[in-house]
Structures are given as structure tokens and as C-alpha cells.
N, C-alpha and C. Protein backbone atom coordinates (compact mmCIF):
# COMPACT_ATOMS: atom_id res chain seq x y z
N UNK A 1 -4.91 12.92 -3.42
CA UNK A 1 -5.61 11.65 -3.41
C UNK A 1 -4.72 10.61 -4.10
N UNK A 2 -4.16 9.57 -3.53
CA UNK A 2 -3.82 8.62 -4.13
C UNK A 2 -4.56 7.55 -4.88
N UNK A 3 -4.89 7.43 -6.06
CA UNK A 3 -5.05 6.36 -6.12
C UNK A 3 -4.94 5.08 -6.90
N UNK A 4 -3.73 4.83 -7.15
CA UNK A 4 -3.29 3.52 -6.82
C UNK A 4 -1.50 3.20 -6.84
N UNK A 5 -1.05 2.69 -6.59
CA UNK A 5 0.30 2.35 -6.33
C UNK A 5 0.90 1.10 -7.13
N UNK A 6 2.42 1.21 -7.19
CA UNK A 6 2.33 -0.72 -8.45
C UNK A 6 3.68 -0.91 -7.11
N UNK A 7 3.86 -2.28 -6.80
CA UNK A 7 5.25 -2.58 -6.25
C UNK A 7 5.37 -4.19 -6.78
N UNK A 8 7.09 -3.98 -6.53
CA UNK A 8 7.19 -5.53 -7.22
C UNK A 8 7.90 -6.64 -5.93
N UNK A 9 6.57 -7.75 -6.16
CA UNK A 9 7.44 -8.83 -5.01
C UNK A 9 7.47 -10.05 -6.01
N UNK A 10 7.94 -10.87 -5.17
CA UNK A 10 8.08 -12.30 -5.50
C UNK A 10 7.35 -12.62 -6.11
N UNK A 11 5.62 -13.08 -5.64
CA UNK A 11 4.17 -13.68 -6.25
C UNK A 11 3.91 -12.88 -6.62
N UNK A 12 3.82 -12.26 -8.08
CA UNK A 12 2.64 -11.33 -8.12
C UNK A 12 0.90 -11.75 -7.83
N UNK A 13 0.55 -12.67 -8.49
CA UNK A 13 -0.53 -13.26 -8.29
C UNK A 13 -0.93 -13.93 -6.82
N UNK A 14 -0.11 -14.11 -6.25
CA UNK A 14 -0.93 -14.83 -4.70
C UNK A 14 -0.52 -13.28 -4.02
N UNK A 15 0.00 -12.05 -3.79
CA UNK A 15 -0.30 -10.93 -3.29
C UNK A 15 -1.12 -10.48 -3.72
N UNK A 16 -1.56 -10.75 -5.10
CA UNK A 16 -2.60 -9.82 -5.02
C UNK A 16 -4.10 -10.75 -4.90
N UNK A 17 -4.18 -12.02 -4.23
CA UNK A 17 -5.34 -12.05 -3.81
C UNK A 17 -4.95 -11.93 -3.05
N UNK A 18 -4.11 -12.16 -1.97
CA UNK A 18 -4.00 -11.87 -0.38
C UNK A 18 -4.34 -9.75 -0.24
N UNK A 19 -4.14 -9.59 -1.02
CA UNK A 19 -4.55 -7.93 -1.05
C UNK A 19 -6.11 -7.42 -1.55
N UNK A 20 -6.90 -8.64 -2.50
CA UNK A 20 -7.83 -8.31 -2.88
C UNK A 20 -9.03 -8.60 -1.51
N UNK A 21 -8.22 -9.59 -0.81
CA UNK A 21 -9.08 -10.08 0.41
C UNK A 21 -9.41 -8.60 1.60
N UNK A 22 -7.70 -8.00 1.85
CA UNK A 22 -7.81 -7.13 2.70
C UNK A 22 -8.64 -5.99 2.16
N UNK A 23 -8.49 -5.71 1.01
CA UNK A 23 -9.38 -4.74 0.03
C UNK A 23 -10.80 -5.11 -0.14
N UNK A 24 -11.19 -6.14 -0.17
CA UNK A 24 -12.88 -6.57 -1.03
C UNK A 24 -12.76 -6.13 -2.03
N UNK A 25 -11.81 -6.56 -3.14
CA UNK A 25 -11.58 -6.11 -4.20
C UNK A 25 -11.53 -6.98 -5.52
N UNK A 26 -11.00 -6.76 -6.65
CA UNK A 26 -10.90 -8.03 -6.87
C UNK A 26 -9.62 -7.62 -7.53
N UNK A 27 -9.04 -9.02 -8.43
CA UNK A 27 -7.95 -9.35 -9.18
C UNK A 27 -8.01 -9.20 -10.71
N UNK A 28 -7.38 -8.72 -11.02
CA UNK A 28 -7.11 -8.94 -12.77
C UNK A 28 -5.49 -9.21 -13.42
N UNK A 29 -5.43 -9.92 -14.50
CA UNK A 29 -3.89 -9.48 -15.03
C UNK A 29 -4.04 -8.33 -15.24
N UNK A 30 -2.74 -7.65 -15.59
CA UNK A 30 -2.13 -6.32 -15.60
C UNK A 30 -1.51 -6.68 -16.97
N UNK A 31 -1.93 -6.10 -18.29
CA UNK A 31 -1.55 -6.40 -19.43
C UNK A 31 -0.51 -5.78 -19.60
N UNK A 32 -0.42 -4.55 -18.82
CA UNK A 32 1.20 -3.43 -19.57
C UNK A 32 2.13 -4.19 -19.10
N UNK A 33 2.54 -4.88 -18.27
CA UNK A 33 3.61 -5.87 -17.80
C UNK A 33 3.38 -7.71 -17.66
N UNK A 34 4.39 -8.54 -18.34
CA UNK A 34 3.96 -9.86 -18.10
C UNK A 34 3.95 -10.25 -16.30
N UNK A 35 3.14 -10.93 -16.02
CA UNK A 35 3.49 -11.83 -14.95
C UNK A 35 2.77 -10.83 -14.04
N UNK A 36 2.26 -9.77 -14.38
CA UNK A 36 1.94 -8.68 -13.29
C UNK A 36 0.15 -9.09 -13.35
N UNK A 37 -0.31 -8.17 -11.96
CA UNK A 37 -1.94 -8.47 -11.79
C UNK A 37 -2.17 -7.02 -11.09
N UNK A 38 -3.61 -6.58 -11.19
CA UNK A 38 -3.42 -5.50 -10.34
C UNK A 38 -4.96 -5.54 -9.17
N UNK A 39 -5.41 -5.00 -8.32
CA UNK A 39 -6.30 -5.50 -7.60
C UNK A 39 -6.72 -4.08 -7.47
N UNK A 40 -7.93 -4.15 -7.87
CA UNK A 40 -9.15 -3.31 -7.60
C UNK A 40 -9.91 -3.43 -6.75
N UNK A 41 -10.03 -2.35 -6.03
CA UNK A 41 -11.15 -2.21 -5.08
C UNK A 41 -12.46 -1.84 -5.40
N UNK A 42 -12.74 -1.56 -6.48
CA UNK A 42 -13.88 -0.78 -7.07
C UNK A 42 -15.02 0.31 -5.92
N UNK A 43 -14.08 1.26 -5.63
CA UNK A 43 -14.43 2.06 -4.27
C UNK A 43 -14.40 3.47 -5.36
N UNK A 44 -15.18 4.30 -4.72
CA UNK A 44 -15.46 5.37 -5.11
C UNK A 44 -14.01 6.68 -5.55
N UNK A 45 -12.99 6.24 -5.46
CA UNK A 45 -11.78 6.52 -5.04
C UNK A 45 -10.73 6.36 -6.46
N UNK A 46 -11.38 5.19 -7.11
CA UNK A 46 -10.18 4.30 -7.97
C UNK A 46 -9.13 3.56 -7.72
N UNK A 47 -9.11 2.87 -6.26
CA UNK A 47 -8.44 2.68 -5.29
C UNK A 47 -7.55 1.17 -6.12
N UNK A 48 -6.70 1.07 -6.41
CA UNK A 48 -6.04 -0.03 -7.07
C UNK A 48 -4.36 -0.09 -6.81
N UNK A 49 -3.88 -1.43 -6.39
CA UNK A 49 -2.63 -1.83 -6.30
C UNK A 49 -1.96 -2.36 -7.58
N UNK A 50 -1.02 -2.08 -8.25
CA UNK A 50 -0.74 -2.88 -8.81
C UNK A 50 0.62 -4.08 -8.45
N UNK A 51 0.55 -5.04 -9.26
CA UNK A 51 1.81 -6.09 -7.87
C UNK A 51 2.60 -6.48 -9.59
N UNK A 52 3.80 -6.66 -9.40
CA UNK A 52 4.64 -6.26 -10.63
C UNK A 52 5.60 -7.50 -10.29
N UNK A 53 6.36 -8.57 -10.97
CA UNK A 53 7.37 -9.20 -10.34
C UNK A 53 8.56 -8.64 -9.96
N UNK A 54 9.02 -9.42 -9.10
CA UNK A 54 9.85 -9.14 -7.94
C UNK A 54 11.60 -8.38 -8.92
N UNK A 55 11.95 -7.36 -8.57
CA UNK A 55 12.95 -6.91 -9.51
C UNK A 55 12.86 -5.96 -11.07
N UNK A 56 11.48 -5.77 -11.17
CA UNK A 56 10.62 -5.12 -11.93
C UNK A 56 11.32 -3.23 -11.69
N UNK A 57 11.28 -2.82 -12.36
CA UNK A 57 11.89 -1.12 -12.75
C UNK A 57 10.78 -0.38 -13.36
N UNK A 58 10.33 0.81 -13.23
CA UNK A 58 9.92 1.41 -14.13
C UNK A 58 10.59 2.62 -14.38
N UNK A 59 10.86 2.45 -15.87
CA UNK A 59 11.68 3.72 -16.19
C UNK A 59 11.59 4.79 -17.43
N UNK A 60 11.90 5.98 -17.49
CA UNK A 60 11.17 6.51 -18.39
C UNK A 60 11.77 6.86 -19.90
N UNK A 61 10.36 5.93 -20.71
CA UNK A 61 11.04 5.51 -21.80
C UNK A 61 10.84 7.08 -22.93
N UNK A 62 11.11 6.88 -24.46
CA UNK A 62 10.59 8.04 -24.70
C UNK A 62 9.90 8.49 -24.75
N UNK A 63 8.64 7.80 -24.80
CA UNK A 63 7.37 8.18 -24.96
C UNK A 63 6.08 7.86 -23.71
N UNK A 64 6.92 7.29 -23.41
CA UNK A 64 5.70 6.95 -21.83
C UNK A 64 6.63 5.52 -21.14
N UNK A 65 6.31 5.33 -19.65
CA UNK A 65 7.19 4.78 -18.66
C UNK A 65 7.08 3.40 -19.87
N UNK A 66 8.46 2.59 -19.15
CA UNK A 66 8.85 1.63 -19.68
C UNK A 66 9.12 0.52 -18.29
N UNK A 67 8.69 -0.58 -18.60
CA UNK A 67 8.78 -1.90 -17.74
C UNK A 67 10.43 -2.48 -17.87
N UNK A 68 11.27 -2.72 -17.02
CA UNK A 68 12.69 -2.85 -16.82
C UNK A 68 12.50 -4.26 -16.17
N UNK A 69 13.40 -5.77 -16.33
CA UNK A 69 13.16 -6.71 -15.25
C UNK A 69 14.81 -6.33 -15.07
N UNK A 70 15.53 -6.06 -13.69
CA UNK A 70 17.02 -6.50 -13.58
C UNK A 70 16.93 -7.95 -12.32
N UNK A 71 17.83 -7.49 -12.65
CA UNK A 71 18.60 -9.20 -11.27
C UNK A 71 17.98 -8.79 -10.05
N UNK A 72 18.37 -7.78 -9.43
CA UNK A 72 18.89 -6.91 -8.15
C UNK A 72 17.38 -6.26 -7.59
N UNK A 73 16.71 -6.82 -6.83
CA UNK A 73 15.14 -6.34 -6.19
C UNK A 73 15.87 -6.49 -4.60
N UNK A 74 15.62 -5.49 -4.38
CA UNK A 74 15.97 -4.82 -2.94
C UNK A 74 15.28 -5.62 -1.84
N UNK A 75 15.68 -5.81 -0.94
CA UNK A 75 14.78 -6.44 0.64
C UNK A 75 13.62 -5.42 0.74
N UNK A 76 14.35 -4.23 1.37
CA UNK A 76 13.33 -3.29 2.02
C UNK A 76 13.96 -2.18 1.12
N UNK A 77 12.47 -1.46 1.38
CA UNK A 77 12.83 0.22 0.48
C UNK A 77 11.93 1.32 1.64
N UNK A 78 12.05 2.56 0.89
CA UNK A 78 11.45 3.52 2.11
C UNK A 78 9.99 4.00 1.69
N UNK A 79 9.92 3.27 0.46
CA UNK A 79 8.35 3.47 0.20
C UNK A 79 7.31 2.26 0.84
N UNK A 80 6.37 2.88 1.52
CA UNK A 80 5.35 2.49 1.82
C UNK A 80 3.75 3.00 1.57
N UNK A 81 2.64 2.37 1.72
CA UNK A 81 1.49 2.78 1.34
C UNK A 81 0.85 2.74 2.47
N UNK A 82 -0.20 4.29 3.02
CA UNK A 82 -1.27 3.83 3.91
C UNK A 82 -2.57 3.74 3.02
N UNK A 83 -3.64 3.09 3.51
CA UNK A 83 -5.00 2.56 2.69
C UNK A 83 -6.07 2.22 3.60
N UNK A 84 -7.21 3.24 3.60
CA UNK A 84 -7.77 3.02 4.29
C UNK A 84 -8.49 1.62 3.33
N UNK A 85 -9.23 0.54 4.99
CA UNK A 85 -9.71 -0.59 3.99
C UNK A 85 -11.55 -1.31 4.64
N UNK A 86 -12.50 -1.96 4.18
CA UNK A 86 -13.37 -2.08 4.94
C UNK A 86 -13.25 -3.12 5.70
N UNK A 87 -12.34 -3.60 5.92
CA UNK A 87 -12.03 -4.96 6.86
C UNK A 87 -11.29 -5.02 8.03
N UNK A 88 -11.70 -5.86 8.82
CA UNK A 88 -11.49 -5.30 10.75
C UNK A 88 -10.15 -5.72 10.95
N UNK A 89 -9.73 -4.88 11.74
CA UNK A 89 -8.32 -5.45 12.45
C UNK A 89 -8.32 -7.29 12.64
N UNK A 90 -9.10 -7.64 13.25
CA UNK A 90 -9.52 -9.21 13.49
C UNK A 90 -9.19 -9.78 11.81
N UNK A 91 -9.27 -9.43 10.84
CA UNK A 91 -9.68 -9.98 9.46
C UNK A 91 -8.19 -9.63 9.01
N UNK A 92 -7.69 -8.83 9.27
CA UNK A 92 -6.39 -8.54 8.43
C UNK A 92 -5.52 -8.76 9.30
N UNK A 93 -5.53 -9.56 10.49
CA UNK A 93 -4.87 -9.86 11.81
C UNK A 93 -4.98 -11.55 11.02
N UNK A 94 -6.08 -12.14 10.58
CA UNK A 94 -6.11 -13.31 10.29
C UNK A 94 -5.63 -13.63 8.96
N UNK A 95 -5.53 -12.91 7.81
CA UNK A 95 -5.02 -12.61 6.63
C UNK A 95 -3.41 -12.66 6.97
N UNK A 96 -3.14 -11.84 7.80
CA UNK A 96 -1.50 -12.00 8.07
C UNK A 96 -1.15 -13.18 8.44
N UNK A 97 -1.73 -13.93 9.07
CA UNK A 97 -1.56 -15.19 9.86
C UNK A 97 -1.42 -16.51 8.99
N UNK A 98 -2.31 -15.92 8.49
CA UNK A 98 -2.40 -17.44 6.76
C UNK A 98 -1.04 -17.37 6.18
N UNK A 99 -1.17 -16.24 5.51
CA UNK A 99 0.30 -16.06 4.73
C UNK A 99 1.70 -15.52 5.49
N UNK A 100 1.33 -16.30 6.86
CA UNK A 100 2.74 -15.74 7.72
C UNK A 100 3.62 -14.75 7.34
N UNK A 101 2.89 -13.26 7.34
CA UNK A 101 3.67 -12.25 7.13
C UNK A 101 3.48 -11.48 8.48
N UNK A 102 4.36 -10.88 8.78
CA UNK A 102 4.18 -9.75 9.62
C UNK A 102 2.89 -8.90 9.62
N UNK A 103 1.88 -8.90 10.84
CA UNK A 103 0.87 -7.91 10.89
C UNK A 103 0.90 -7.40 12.32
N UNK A 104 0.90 -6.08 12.40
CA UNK A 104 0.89 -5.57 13.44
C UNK A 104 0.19 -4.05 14.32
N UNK A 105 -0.72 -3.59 15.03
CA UNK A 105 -1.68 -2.84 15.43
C UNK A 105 -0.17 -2.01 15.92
N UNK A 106 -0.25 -0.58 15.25
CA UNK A 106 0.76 0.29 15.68
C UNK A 106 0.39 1.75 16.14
N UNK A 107 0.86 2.42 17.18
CA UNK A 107 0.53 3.68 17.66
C UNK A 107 1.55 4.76 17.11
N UNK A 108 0.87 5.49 15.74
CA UNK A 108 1.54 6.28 15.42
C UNK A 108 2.28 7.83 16.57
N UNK A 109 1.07 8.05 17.68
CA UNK A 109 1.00 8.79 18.43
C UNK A 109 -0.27 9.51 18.79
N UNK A 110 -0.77 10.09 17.18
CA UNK A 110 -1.94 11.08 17.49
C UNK A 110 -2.97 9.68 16.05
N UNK A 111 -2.26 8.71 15.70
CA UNK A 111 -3.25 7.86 15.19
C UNK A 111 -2.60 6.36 15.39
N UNK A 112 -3.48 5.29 14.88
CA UNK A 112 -2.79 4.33 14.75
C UNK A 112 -3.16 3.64 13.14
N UNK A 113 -2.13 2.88 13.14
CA UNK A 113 -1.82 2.06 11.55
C UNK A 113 -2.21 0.72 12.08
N UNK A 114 -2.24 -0.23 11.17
CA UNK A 114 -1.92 -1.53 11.23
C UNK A 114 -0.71 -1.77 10.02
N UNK A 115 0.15 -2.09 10.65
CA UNK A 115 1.62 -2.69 9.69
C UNK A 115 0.83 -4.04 8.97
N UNK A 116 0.74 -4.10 7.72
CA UNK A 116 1.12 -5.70 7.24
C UNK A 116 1.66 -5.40 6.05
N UNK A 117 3.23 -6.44 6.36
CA UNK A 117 3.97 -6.24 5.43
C UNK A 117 3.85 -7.78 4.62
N UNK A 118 3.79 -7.18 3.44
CA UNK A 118 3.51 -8.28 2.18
C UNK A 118 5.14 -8.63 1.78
N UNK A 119 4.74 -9.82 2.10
CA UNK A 119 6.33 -11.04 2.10
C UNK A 119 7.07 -10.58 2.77
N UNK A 120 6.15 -10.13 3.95
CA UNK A 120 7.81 -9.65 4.88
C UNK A 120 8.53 -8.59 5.03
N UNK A 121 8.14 -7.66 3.41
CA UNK A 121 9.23 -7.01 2.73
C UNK A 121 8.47 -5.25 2.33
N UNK A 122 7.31 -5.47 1.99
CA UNK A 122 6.80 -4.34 1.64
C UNK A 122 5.66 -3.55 2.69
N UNK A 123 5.26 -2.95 3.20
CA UNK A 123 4.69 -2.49 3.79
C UNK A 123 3.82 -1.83 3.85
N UNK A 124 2.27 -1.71 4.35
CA UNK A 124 1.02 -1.27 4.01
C UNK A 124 0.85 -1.10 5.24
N UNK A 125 0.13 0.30 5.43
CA UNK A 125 -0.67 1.04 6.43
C UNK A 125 -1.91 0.95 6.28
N UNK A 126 -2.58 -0.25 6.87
CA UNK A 126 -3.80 -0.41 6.71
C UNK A 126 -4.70 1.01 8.00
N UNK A 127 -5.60 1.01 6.96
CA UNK A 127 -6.54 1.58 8.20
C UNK A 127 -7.95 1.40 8.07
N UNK A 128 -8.64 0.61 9.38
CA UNK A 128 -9.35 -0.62 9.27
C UNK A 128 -10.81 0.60 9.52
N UNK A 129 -11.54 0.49 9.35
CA UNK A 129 -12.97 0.90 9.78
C UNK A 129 -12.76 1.65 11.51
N UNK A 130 -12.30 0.60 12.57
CA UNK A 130 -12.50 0.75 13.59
C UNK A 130 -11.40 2.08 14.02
N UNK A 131 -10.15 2.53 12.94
CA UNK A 131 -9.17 3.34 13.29
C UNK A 131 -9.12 4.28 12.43
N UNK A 132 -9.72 4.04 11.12
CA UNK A 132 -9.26 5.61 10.40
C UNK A 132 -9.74 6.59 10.63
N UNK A 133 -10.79 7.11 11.70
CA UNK A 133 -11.31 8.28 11.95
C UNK A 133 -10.15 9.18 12.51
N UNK A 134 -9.33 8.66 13.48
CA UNK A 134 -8.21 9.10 14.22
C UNK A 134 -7.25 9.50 13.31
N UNK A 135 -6.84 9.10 12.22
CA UNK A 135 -5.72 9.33 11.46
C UNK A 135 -6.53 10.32 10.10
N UNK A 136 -7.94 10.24 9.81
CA UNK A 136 -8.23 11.35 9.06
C UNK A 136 -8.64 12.46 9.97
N UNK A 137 -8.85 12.88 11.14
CA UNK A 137 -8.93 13.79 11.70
C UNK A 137 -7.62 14.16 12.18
N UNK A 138 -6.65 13.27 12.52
CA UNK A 138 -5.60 14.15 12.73
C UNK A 138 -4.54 14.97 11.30
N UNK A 139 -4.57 14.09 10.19
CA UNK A 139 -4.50 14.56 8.98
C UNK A 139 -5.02 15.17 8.25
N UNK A 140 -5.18 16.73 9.07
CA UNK A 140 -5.68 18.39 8.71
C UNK A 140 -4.85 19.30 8.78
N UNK A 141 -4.54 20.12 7.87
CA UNK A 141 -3.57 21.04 8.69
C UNK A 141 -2.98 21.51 9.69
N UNK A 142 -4.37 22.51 10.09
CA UNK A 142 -3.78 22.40 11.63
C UNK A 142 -3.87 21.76 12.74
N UNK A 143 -4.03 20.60 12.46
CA UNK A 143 -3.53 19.44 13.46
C UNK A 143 -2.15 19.12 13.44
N UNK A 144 -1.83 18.66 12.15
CA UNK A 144 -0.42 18.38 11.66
C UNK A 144 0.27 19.56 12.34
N UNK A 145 0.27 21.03 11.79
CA UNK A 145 0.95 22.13 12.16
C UNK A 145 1.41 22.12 13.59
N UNK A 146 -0.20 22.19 14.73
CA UNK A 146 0.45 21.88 15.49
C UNK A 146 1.35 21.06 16.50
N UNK A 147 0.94 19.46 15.64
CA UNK A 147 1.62 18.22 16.53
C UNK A 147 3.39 18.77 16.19
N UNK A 148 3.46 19.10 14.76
CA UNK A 148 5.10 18.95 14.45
C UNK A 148 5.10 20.66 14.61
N UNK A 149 4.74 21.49 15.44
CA UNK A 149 5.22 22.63 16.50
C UNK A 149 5.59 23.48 15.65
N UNK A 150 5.34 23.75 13.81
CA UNK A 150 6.28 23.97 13.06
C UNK A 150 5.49 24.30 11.57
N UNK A 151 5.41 25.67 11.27
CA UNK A 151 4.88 26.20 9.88
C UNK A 151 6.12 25.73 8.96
N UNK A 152 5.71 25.04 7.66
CA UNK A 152 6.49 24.73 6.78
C UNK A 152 5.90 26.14 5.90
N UNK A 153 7.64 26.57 5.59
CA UNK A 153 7.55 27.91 4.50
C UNK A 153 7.31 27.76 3.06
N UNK A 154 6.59 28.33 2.73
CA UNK A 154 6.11 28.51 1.21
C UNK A 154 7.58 28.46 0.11
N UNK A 155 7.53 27.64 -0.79
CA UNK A 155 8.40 27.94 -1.88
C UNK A 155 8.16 28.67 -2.42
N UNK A 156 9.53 29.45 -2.64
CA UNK A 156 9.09 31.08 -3.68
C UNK A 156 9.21 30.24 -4.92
């Protein structure tokens, strides 16, 4: 169970209402880091983003993670988040549109996502009411097992 994730963009504060919208969630500062906010969904789950400024590190200090700011914040990275959310493709189709980011209805194969990438840059797998049945039923074992044709072996 995931639940919650921190990434660092540009705004922290205008992503994370543009995220509290797609969520029905709300906003707070994020006291362990300046400039940071984190957005709660208050869902049965603990479901929370946190949004960190842009170039932000976390690294591990001696006693518990430590907040890093360097120069150097990457375009794109290979982490992404899926989330299921209660708001319709139509709503997070119009959410993308405001804040001219990339949103897009995608066919994973045996499910589909909605891409919206926050500033362009980060990327969220929404999954709207009308689609996550498809992607939690195919995300069972042996569904998975048999789409990728292929038993993964036990670590000794």
C-alpha cells in the first residue's frame, strides 16, 4: 500500500492545489521542509503527496532523513506515481487544461492510466472512478503472471 509520496517541482504551493483539486483533498505547509506543502486526501488509505521545492534531496542523515537544496533538479526522472482518484477523466482533462500541462487518457494494454504530468515534468497515473476497476482487477497475481507469460523466482 502506498501511501504517500514527496517530489520536488518548481511551485510547491500552486501543485499542490492543482493536486488537492484532482484529489478532493486539501493543502497544508509541510513543516519538516521550508517552502514545501503536502496535500491530503483524507481517504481511508492516508493517501498524501508531498510537493518539496524544485532541486530538493533527501538524504540520510544520522539520525533520520535529512532535507538537501542543490542547484541541479533534473527535467525528467523514472519515478512516477499511479493514484487512484474520485474525479472524472472530464475534471482532470480540465485541470490539465488550466495549468497547461500535459494530460492524457492512455492504454496500458490490459488497463488504462490517465498521464498528467505536473509542470510538464513529473508524472501521475491517475485512475479516475470510470477506469480503476480494469487496472485493480488486472493487478492480481495471476493476472499479472499470466499477461507477462512468466513466474518470477523466489529469492533464496
Amino acid at each position: 500500500m502506498l501511501h504517500h509520496i514527496s517530489i520536488d517541482v518548481k511551485n510547491p504551493r500552486r501543485v499542490a492545489e492543482v493536486l488537492a483539486k484532482v484529489m478532493r483533498g486539501q493543502v497544508f505547509p509541510f513543516p519538516v521542509h521550508e517552502g514545501s506543502y503536502i496535500v491530503v486526501a483524507g481517504d481511508q488509505y492516508g493517501t498524501a503527496i508531498e510537493l518539496l521545492p524544485a532541486g530538493t534531496s533527501l538524504v540520510p542523515g544520522l539520525e533520520e532523513v535529512e532535507f538537501k537544496a542543490t542547484s541541479i533538479a533534473p527535467r525528467f526522472g523514472s519515478v512516477h506515481a499511479a493514484l487512484s482518484v474520485p474525479t472524472s477523466l472530464q475534471e482532470i482533462e480540465a485541470i490539465g487544461v488550466q495549468e497547461e500541462w500535459i494530460v492524457r487518457l492512455c492504454d496500458r494494454g490490459p488497463f488504462k492510466v490517465i498521464e498528467f504530468w505536473v509542470e510538464d515534468q513529473f508524472a501521475f497515473e491517475f485512475l479516475s472512478p470510470e477506469i480503476v476497476s480494469e487496472y485493480l482487477e488486472f493487478m492480481q497475481l495471476g493476472k499479472c503472471e499470466a499477461f507477462l507469460n512468466q513466474e518470477v523466482p523466489a529469492v533464496a
